[in-house]
Protein backbone atom coordinates (compact mmCIF):
# COMPACT_ATOMS: atom_id res chain seq x y z
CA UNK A 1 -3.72 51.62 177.43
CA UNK A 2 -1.19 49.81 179.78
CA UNK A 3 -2.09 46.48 181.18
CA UNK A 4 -0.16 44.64 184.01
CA UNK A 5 -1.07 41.36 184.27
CA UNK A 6 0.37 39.78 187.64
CA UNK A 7 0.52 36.23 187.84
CA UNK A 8 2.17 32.99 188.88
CA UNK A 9 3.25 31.03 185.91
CA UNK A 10 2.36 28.01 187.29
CA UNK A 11 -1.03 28.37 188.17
CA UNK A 12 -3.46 26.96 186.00
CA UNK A 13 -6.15 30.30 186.31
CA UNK A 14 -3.53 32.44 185.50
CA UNK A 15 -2.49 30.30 182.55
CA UNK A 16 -6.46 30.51 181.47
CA UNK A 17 -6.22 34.05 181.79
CA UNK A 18 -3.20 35.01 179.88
CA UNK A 19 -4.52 32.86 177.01
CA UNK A 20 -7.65 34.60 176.83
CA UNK A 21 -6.03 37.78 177.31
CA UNK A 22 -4.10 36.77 173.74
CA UNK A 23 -7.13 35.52 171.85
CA UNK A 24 -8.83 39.07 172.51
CA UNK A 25 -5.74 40.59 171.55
CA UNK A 26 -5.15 42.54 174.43
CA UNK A 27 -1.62 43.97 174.65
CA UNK A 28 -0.13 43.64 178.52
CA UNK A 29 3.37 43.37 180.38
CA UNK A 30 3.21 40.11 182.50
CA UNK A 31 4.88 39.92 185.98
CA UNK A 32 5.38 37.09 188.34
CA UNK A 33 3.84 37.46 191.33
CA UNK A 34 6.60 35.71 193.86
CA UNK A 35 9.45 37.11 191.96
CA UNK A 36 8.82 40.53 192.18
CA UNK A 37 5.39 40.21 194.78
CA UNK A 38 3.33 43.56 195.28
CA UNK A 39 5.17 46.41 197.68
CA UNK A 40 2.72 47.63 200.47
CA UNK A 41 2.59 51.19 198.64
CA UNK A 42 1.30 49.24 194.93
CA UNK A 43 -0.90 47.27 197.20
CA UNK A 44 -2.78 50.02 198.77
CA UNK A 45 -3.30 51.93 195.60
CA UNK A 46 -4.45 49.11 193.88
CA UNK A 47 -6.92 48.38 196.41
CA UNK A 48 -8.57 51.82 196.60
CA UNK A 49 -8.45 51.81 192.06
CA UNK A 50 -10.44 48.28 192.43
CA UNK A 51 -13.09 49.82 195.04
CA UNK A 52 -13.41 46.26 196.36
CA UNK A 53 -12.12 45.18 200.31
CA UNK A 54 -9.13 44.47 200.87
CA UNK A 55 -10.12 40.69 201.89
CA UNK A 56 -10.55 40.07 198.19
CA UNK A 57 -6.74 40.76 197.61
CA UNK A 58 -5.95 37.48 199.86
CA UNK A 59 -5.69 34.03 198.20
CA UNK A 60 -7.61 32.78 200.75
CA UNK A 61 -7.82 29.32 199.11
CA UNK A 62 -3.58 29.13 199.12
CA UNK A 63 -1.30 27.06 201.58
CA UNK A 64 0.49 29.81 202.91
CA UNK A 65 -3.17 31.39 203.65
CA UNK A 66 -4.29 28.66 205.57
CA UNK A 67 -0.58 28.19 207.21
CA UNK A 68 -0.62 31.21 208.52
CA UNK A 69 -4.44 30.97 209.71
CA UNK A 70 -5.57 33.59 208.32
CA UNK A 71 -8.85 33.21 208.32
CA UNK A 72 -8.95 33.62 212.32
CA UNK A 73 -6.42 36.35 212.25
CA UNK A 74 -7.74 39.10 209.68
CA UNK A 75 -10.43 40.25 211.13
CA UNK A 76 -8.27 41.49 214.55
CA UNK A 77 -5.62 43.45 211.76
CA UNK A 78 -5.45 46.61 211.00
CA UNK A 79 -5.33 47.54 207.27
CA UNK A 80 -1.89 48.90 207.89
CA UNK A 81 -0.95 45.25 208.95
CA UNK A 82 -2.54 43.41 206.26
CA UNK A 83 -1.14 45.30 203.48
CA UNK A 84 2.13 44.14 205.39
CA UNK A 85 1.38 40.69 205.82
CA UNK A 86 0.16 40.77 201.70
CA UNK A 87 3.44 42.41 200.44
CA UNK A 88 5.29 39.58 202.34
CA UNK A 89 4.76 37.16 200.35
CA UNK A 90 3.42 37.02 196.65
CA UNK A 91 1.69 33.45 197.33
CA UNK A 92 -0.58 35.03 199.32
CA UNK A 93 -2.00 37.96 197.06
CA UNK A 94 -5.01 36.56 194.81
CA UNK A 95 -4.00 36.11 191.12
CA UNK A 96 -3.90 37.08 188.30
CA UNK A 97 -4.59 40.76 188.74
CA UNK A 98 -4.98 42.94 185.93
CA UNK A 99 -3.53 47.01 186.85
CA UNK A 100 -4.76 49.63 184.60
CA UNK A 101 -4.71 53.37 184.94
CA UNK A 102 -8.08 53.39 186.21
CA UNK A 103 -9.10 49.66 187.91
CA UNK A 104 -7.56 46.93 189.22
CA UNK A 105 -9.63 42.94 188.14
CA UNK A 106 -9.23 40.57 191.01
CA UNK A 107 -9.22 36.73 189.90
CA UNK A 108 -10.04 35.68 186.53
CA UNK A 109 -13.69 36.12 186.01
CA UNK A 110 -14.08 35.97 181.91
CA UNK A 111 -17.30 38.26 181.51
CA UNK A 112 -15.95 40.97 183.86
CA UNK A 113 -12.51 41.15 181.93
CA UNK A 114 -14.65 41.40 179.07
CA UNK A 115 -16.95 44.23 179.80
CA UNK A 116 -14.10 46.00 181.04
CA UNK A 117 -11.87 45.59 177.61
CA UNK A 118 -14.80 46.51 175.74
CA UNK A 119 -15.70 49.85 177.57
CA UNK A 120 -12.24 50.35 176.14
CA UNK A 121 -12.38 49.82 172.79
């Protein structure tokens, strides 16, 4: 199976995650999230393999988020726009994501990464 895990390096969830993603031996290809950040196309896929709202793609606790006031303004987009607005900028996409063929994990929640990797097993 082919794991992406999509993360910034620096953040300390996405350091928690990648370590637990080695102690359960799970095999993935790492990619940082500003350096090469999500095209619109990835984005929109990823969204509908997840089954979860698009809202839960923002990192709604991040600078950038709160910069660009978000909070007011995403609720008067169209999807369209906020898959633009998300592929814009990496800081803004909530991390780490893990891609598979068939889902997409939002955020590092330990018990949901693990009932997923053992369905797999």
């Amino acid at each position: 199976m082919n794991t992406l895990f999509i993360a910034y390096p620096k953040c300390s969830t996405c350091q928690k995650a990648k370590k637990w993603l080695e102690q359960n031996h799970i095999y993935f290809e790492e990619r940082h999230i500003v350096e090469n950040n999500p095209k619109k196309e990835e984005l929109r896929k990823w969204i509908s393999l997840s089954k979860k709202e698009i809202k839960k793609f923002f990192n709604t606790s991040g600078l950038k988020y709160k910069e660009l006031n978000l909070k007011e303004k995403l609720s008067h987009m169209t999807e369209d726009e906020k898959l633009e607005i998300l592929a814009s900028d990496g800081m803004l996409v909530k991390r780490p994501l893990i891609v598979t063929e068939d889902t997409v994990l939002v955020g590092f929640k330990p018990e949901e990464w693990e009932e997923y990797f053992k369905s797999k097993k």
